[in-house]
Each structure stands twice: as structure tokens, then as C-alpha cells.
N, C-alpha and C. Protein backbone atom coordinates (compact mmCIF):
# COMPACT_ATOMS: atom_id res chain seq x y z
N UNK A 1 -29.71 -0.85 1.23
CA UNK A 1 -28.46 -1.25 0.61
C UNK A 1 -27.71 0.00 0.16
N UNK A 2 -26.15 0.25 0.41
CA UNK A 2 -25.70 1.18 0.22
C UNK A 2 -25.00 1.09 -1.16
N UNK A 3 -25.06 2.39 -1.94
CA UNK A 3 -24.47 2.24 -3.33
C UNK A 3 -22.70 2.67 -2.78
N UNK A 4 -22.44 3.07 -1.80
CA UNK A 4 -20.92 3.27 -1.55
C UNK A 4 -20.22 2.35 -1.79
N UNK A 5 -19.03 3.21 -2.83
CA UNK A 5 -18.11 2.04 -2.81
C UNK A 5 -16.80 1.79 -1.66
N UNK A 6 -16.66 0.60 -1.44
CA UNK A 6 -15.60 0.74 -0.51
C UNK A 6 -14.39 -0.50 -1.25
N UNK A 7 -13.29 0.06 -0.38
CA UNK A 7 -12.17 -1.11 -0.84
C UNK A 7 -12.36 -2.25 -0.62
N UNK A 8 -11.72 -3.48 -1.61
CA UNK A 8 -11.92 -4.95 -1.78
C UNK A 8 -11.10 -5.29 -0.62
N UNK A 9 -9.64 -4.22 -0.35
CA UNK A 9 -9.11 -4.66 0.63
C UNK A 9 -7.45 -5.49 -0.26
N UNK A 10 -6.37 -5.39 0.59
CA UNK A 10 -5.36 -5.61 0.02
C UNK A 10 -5.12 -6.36 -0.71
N UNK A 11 -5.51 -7.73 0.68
CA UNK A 11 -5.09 -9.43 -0.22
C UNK A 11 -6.03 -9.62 -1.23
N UNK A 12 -7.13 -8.54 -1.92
CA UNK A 12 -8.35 -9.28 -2.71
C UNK A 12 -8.24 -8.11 -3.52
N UNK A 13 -7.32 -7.21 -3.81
CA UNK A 13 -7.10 -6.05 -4.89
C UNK A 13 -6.02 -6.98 -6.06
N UNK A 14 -5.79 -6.49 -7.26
CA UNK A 14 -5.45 -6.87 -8.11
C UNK A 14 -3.59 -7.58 -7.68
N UNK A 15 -3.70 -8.87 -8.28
CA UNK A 15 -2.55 -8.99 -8.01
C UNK A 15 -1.73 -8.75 -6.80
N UNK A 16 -2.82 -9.23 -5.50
CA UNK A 16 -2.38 -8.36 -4.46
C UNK A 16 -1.97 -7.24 -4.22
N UNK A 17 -2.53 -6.31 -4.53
CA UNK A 17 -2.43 -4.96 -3.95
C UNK A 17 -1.35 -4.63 -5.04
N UNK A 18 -1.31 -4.75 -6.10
CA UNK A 18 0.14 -3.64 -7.16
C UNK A 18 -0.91 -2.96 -7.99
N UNK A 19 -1.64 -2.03 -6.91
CA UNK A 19 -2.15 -0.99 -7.36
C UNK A 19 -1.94 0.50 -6.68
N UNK A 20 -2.28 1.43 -6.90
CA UNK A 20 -2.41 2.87 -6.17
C UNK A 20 -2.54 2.43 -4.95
N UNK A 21 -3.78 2.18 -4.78
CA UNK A 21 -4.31 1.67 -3.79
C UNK A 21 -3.74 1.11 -2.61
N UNK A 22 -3.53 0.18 -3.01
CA UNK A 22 -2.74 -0.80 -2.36
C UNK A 22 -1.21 -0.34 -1.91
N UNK A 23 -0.88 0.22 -2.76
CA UNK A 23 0.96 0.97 -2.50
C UNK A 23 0.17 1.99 -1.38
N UNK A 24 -0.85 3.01 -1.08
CA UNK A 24 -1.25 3.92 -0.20
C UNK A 24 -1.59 2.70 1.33
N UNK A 25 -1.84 1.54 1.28
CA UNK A 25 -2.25 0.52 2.55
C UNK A 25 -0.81 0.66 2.93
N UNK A 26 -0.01 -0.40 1.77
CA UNK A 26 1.04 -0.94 2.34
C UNK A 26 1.76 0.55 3.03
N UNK A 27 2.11 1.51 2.42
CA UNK A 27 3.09 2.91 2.93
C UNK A 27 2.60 3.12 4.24
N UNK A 28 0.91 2.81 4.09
CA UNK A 28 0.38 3.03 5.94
C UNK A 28 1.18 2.25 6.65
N UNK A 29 0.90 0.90 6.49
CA UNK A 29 1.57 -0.09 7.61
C UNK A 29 3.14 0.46 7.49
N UNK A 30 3.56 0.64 6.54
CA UNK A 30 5.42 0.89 6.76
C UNK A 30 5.30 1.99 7.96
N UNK A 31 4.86 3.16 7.91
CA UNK A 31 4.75 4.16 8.70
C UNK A 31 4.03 4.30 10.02
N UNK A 32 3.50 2.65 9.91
CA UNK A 32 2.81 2.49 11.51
C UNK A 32 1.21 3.24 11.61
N UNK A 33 0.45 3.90 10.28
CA UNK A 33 -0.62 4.21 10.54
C UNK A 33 -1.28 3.33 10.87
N UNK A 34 -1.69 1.96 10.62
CA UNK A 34 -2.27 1.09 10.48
C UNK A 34 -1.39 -0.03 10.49
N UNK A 35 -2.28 -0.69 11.59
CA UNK A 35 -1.45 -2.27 11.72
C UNK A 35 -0.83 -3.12 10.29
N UNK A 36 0.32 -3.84 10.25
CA UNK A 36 0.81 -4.35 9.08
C UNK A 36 -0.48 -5.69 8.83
N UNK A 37 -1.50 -6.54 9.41
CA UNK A 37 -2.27 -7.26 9.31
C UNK A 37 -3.45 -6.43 8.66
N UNK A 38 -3.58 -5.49 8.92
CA UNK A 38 -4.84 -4.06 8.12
C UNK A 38 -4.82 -4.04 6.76
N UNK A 39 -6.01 -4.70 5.76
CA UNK A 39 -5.77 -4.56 4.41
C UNK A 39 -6.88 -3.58 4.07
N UNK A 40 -8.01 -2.92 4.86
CA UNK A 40 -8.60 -1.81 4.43
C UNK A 40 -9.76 -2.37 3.48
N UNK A 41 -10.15 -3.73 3.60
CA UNK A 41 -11.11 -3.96 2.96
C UNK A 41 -12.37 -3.30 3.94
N UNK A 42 -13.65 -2.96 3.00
CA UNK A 42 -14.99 -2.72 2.95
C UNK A 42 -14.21 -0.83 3.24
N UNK A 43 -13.16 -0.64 3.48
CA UNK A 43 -13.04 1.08 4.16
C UNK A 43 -13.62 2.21 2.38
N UNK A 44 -14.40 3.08 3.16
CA UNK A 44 -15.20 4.02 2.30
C UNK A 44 -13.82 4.73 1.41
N UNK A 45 -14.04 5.33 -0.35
CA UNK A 45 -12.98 5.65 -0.40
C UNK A 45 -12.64 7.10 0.15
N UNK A 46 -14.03 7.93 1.18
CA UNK A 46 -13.27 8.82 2.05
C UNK A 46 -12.22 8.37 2.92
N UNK A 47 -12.29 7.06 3.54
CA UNK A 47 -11.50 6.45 4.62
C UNK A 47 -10.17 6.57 4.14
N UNK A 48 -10.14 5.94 2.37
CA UNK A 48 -8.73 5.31 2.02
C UNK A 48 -7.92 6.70 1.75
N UNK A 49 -8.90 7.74 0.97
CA UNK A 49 -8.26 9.29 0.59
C UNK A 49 -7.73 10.11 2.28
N UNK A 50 -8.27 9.60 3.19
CA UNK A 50 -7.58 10.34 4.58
C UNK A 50 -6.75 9.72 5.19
N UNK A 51 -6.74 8.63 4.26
CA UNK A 51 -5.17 7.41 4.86
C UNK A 51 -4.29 7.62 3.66
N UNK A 52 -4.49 8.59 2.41
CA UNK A 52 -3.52 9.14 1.09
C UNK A 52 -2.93 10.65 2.06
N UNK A 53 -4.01 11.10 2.51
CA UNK A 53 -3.26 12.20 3.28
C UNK A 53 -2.16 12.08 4.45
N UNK A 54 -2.61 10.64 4.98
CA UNK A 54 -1.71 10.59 6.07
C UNK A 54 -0.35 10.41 5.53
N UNK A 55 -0.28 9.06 4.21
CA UNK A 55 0.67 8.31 4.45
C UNK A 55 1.47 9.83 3.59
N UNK A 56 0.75 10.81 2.72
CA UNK A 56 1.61 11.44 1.98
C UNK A 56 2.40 12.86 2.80
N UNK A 57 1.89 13.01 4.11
CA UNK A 57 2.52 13.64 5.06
C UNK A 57 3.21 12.80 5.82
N UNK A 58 3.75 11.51 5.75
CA UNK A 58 4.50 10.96 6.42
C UNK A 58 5.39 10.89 5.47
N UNK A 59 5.42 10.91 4.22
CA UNK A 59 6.39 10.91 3.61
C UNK A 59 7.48 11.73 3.05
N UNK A 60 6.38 13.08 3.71
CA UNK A 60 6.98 14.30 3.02
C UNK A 60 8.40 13.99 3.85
N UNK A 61 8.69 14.39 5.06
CA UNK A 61 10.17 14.67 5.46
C UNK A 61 11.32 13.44 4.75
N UNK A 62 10.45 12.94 4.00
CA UNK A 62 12.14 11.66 3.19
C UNK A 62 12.14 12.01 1.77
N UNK A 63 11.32 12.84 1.24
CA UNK A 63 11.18 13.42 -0.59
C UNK A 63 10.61 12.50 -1.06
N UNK A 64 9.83 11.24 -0.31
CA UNK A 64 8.87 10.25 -1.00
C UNK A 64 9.46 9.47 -1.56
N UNK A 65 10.67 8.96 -0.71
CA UNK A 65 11.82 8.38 -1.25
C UNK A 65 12.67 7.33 -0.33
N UNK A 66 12.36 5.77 -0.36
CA UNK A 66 12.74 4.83 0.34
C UNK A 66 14.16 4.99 0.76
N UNK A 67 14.90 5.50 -0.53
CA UNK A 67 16.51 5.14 0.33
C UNK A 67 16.69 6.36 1.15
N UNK A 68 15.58 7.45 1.78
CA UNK A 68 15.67 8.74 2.27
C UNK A 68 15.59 8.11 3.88
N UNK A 69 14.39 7.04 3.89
CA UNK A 69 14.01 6.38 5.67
C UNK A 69 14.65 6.56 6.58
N UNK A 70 14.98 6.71 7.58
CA UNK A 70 15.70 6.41 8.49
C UNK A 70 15.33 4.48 8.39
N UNK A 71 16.75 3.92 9.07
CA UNK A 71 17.36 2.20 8.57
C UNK A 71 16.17 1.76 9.49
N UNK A 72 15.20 2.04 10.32
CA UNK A 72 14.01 1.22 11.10
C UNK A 72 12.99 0.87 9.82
N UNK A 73 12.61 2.18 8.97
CA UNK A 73 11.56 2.34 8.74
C UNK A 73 12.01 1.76 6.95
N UNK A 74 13.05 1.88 6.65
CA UNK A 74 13.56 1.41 5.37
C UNK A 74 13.79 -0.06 5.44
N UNK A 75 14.44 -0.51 6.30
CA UNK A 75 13.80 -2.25 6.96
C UNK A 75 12.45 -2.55 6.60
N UNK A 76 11.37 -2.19 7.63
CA UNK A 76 10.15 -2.21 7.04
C UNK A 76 9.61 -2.26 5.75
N UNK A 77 10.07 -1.38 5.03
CA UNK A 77 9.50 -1.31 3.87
C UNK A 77 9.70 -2.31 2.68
N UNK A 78 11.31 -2.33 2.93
CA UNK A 78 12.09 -2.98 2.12
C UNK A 78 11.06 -4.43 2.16
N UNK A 79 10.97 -4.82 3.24
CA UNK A 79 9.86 -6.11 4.00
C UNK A 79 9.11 -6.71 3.25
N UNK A 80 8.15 -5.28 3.59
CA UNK A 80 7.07 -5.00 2.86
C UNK A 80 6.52 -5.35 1.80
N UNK A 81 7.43 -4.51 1.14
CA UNK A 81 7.46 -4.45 -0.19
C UNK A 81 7.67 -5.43 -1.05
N UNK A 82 8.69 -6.26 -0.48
CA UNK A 82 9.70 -7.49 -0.50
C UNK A 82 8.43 -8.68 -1.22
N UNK A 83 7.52 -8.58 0.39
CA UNK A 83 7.12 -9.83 0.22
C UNK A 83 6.12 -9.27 -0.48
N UNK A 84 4.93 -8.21 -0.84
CA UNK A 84 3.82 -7.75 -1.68
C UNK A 84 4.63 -8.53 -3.16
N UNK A 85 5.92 -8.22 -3.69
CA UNK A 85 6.37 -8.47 -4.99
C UNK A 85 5.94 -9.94 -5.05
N UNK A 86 6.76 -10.83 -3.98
CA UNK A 86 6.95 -11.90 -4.15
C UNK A 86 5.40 -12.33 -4.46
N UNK A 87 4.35 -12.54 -3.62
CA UNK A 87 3.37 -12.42 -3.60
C UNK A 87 2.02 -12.22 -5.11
N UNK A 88 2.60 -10.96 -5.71
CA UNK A 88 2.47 -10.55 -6.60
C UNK A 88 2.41 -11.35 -8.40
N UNK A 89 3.52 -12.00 -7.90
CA UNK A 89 4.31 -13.12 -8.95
C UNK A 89 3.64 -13.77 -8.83
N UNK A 90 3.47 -14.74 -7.60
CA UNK A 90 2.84 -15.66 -7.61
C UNK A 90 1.72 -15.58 -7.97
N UNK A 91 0.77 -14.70 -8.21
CA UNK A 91 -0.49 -14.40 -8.46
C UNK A 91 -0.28 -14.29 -10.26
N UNK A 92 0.84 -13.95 -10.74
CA UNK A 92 1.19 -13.70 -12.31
C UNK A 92 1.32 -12.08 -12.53
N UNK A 93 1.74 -11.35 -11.61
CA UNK A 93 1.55 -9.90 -11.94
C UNK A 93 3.11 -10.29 -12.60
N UNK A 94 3.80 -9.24 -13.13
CA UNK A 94 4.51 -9.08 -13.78
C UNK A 94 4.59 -7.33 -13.97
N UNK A 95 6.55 -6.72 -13.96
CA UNK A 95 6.50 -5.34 -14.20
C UNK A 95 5.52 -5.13 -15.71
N UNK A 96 6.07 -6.04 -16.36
CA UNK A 96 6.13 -5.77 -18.16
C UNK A 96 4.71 -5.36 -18.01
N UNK A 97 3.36 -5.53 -17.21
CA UNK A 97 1.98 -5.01 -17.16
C UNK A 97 1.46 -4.06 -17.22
N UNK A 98 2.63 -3.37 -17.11
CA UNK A 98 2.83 -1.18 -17.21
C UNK A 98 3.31 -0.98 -18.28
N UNK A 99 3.82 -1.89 -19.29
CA UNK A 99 4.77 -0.89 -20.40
C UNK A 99 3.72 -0.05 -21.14
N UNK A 100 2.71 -0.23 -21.54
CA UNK A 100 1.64 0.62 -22.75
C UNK A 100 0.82 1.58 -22.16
């Protein structure tokens, strides 16, 4: 039995994925590393830290900054993102969960 930990995986991370974590999956799929159906469950967190490197060199040429995208990839995200929120709610996440 292995003591490694690996990811729960998107749809089964907090509040659907409105974590670190989860914002590093979803930025994959925006950027096409990984299929948009790919939630990265059981992946080692070496796996998820070399998918932080990818997505954070894919981001470099926009300043890590959605309204920077070119309109394909800002579509996508917008999507994305869109429906993770909606999603999110429904589960009871809420912004106000960050104020403290």
C-alpha cells in the first residue's frame, strides 16, 4: 500500500475544484494541456507540480492575465470558468469563504 498522496481529482476537490489546485487543472484544460474531461484524480502531487509548470509557462506570454488571451483561448476560459463558478454555488461555495 502506497503512503503517496495523490489528487481527489476536480469534480471531488472542495467545492468543485475552487481551490489552487483545481484553478492549476482547469488553466490546463483552457490551454489544451490536458483534455477539458481530465480532472487529475489519483495524479501524484509530482504529476500535478509538472502540470503547475506547464500551465505557468503557458501563461507567461499573457502576464497571467485572462483579458491578455488571444479571443480562442479567452472563450475557453471564460467557459470554463463560467461553469466551475456556477457549479461551485451549487455545491454552497461562496466568494465571502476567503474574506479572513
Amino acid at each position: 500500500m502506497s503512503n503517496q498522496k495523490t489528487y481527489v481529482g476536480l469534480d471531488q476537490d472542495a467545492y468543485g475544484g475552487m481551490t489552487p489546485t483545481g484553478n492549476i487543472v482547469r488553466d490546463a484544460q483552457v490551454f489544451g494541456l490536458i483534455p477539458e474531461e481530465q480532472t487529475c484524480a489519483g495524479w501524484s502531487v509530482a504529476a500535478i507540480q509538472h502540470l503547475y509548470d506547464q500551465v505557468t509557462d503557458a501563461w507567461r506570454p499573457y502576464g497571467h492575465m485572462a483579458s491578455k488571451l488571444p479571443d480562442t483561448l479567452r472563450e475557453r476560459h471564460r467557459r470554463i470558468y463560467d461553469n466551475a463558478i456556477v457549479r461551485a454555488k451549487e455545491l454552497g461555495w461562496g466568494p465571502q469563504l476567503y474574506d479572513d
